[in-house]
Protein backbone atom coordinates (compact mmCIF):
# COMPACT_ATOMS: atom_id res chain seq x y z
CA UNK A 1 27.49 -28.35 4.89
CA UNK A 2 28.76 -26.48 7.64
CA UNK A 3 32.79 -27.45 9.17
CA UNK A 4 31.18 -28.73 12.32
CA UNK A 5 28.90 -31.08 10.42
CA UNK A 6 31.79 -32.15 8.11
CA UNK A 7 33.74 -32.82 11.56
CA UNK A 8 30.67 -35.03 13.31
CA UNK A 9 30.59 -36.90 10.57
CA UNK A 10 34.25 -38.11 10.73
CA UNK A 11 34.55 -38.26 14.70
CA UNK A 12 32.44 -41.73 14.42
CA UNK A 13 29.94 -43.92 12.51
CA UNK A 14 27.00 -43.03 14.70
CA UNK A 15 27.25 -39.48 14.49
CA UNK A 16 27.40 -40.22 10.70
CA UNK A 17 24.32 -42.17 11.05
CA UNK A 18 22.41 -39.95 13.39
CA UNK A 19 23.30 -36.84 11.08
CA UNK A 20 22.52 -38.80 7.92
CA UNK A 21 18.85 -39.64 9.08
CA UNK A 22 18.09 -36.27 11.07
CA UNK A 23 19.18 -33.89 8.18
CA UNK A 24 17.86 -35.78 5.33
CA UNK A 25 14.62 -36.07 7.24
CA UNK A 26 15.09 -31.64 7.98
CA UNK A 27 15.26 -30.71 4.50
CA UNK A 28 12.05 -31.61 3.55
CA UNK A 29 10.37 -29.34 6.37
CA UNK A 30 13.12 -26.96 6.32
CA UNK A 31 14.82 -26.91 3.23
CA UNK A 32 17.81 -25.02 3.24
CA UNK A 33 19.17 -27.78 5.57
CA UNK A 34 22.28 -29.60 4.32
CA UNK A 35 20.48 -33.02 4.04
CA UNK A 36 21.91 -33.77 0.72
CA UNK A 37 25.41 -32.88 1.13
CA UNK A 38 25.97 -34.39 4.37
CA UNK A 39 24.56 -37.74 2.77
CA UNK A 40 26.99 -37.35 0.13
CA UNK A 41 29.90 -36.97 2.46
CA UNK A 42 28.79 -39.91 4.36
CA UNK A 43 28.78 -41.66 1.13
CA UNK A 44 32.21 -40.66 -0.02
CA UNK A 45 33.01 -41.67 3.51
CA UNK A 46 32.01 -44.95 3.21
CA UNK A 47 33.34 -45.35 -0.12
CA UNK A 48 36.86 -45.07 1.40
CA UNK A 49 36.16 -47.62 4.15
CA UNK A 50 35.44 -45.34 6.99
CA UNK A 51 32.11 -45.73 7.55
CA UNK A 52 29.52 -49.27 6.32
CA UNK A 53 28.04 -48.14 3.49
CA UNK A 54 24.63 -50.32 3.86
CA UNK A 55 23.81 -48.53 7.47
CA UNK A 56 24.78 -45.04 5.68
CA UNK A 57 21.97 -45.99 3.08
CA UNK A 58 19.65 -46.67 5.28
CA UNK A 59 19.65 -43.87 7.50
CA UNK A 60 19.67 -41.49 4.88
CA UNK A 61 16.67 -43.64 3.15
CA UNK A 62 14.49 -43.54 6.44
CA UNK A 63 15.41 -39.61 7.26
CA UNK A 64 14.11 -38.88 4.18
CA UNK A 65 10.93 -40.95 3.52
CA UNK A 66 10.19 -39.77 7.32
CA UNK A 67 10.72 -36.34 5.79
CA UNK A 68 8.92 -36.96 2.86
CA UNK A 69 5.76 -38.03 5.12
CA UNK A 70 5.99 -35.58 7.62
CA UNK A 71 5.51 -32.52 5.03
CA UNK A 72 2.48 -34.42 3.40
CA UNK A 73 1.14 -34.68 6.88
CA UNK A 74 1.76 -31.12 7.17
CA UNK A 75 0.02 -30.38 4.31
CA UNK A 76 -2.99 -32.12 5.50
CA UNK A 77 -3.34 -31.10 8.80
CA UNK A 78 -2.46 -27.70 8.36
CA UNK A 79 -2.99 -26.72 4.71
CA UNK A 80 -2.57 -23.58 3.67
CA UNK A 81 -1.68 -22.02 6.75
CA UNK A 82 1.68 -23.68 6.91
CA UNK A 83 4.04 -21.13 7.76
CA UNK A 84 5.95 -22.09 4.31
CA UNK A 85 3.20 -20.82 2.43
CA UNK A 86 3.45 -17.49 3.37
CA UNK A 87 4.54 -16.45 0.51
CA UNK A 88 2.82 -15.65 -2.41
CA UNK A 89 4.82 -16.98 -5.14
CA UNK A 90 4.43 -19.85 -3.37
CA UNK A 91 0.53 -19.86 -2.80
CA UNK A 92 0.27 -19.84 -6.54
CA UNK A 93 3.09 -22.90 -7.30
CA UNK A 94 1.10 -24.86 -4.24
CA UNK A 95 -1.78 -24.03 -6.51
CA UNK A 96 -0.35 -25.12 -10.20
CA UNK A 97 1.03 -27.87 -8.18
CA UNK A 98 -3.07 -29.14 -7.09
CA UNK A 99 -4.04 -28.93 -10.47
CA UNK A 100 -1.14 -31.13 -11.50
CA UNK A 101 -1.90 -33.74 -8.96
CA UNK A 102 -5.36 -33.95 -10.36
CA UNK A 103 -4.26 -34.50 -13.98
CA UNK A 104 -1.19 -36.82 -13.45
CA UNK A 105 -1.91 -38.48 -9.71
CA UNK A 106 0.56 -39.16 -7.08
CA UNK A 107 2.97 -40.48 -9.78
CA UNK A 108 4.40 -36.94 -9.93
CA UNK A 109 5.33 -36.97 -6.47
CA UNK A 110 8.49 -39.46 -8.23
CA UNK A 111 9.93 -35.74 -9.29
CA UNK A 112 10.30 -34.62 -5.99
CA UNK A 113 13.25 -35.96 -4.36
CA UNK A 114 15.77 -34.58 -7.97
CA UNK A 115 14.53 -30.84 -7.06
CA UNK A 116 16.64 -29.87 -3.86
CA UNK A 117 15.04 -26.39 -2.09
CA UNK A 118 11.83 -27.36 -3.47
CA UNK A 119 10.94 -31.09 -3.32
CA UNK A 120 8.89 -30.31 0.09
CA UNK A 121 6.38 -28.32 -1.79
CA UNK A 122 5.54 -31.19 -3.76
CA UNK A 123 4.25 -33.29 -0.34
CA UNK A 124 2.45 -30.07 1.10
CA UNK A 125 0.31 -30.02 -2.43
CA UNK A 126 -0.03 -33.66 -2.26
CA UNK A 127 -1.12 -33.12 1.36
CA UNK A 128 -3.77 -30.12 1.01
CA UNK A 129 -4.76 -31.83 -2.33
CA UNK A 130 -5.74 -35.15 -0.50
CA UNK A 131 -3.28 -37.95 -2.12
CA UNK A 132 -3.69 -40.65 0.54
CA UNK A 133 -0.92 -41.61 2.56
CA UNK A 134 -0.53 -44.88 0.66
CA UNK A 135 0.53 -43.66 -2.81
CA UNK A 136 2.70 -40.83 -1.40
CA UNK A 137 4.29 -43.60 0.22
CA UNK A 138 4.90 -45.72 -2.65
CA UNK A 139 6.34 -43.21 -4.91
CA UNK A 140 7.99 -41.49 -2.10
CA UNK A 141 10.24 -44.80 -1.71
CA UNK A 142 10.69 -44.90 -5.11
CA UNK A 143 12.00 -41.31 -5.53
CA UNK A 144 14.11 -41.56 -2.61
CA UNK A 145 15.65 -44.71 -3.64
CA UNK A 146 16.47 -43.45 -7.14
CA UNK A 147 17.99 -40.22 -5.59
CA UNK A 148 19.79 -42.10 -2.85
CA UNK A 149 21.20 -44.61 -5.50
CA UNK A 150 22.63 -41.81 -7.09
CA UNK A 151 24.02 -40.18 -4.15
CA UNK A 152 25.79 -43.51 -3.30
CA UNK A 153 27.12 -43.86 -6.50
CA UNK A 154 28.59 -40.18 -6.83
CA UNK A 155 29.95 -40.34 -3.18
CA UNK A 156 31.87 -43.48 -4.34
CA UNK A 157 32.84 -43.06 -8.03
CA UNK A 158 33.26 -39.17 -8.74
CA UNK A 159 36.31 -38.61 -7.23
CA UNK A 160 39.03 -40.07 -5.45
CA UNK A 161 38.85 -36.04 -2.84
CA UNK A 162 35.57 -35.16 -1.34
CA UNK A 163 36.36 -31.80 -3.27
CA UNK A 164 36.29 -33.34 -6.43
CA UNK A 165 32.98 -34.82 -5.52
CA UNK A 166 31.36 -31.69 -3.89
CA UNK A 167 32.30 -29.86 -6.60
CA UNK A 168 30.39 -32.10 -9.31
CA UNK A 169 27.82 -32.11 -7.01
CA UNK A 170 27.38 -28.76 -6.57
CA UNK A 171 27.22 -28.11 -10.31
CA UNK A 172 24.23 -30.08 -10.50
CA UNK A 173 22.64 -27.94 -7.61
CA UNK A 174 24.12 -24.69 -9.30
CA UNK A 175 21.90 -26.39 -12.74
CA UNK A 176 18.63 -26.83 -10.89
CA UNK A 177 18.97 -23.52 -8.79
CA UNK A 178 19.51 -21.54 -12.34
CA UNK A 179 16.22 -23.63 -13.44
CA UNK A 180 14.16 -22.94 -10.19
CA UNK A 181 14.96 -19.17 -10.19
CA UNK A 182 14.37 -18.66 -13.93
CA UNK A 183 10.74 -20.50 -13.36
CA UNK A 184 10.15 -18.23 -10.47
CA UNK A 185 10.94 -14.93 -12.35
CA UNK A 186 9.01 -16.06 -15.19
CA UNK A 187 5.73 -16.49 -13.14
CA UNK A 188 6.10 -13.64 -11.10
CA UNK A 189 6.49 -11.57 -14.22
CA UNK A 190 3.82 -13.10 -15.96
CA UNK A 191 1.34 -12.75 -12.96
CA UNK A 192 2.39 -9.02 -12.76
CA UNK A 193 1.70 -8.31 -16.69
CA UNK A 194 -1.89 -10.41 -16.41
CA UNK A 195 -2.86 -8.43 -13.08
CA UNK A 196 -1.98 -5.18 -14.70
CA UNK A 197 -5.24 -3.33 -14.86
CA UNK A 198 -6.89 -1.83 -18.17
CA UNK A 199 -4.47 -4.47 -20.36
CA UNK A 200 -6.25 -4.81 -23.95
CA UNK A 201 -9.04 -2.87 -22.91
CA UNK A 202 -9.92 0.38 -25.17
CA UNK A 203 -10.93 3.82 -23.96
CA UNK A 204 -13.62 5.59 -24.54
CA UNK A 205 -12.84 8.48 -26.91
């Protein structure tokens, strides 16, 4: 979260608000946005009495179920030609990702909101794969209010200095970065050995 975002925030409560909804709502369709950690802030913020904690909630919880829908809608309007997938690494993860849906339903889609950087990749698969709106919906909620509720919490209990609390905080991004990356070198790497050509296969003498 940049300075000027961190200064919005504390000029008034509906610039708070407005910032809470818009960015939680952008880091689902672009997800190096700051959704989380301005959330957080506002959180903290309303923990010490400077902002009203149930109209913080609320924008945050719309932004992002907004967000949520908007990158399944993406999914199935556009499928796979969604500038995001692009890239081939994430082609393949889009694909794993289908498969998934198929075995465990939209339930999985309650996973996506604890994996920041990557939770929008679960609504394009559910998207291209053809979840209906309704059950993206319902878990979506659900996600989002789990996450949420333990945004709010952190905000208020971690730490008496938003330092303290951006700090915890961004140990547990730190975690699931370390987690993502490992994933993606493993993949890559094993999608590199299996597309080696010749691999097991004798020659002739």
């Amino acid at each position: 979260m940049s300075q000027a975002i961190q200064e919005a925030v504390r000029s008034s409560a509906w610039a708070a608000i407005l910032l809470c909804a818009l960015l939680a709502w952008l880091e689902y369709v672009f997800p190096p946005s700051p959704g989380d950690t301005t959330v957080l802030f506002a959180f903290f913020l309303a923990g010490a009495g400077s902002l009203p904690l149930p109209a913080v909630a609320m924008a945050a919880f719309g932004g992002s179920l907004a967000g949520a829908m908007t990158a399944w809608a993406a999914g199935r309007l556009w499928g796979r030609s969604y500038f995001f997938l692009r890239s081939r690494w994430a082609r393949h993860e889009l694909d794993r990702l289908e498969g998934a849906f198929g075995r465990h339903g939209a339930p999985l889609l309650l996973l996506n909101r604890f994996l920041p950087g990557v939770r929008g990749l679960f609504l394009y698969a559910a998207g291209i794969g053809g979840v209906g709106w309704r059950p993206v919906l319902v878990y979506s909620t659900i996600s989002n209010v789990l996450w949420l509720g333990l945004l709010a919490w952190g905000g208020t209990h971690l730490g008496s200095s938003w330092e303290d609390v951006q700090a915890l905080f961004k140990r547990y991004v730190w975690g699931v970065g370390i987690v993502v990356a490992a994933y993606v070198i493993w993949t890559i790497r094993r999608r590199r050995r299996r597309a080696v050509p010749g691999d097991g296969v004798r020659k002739p003498g």
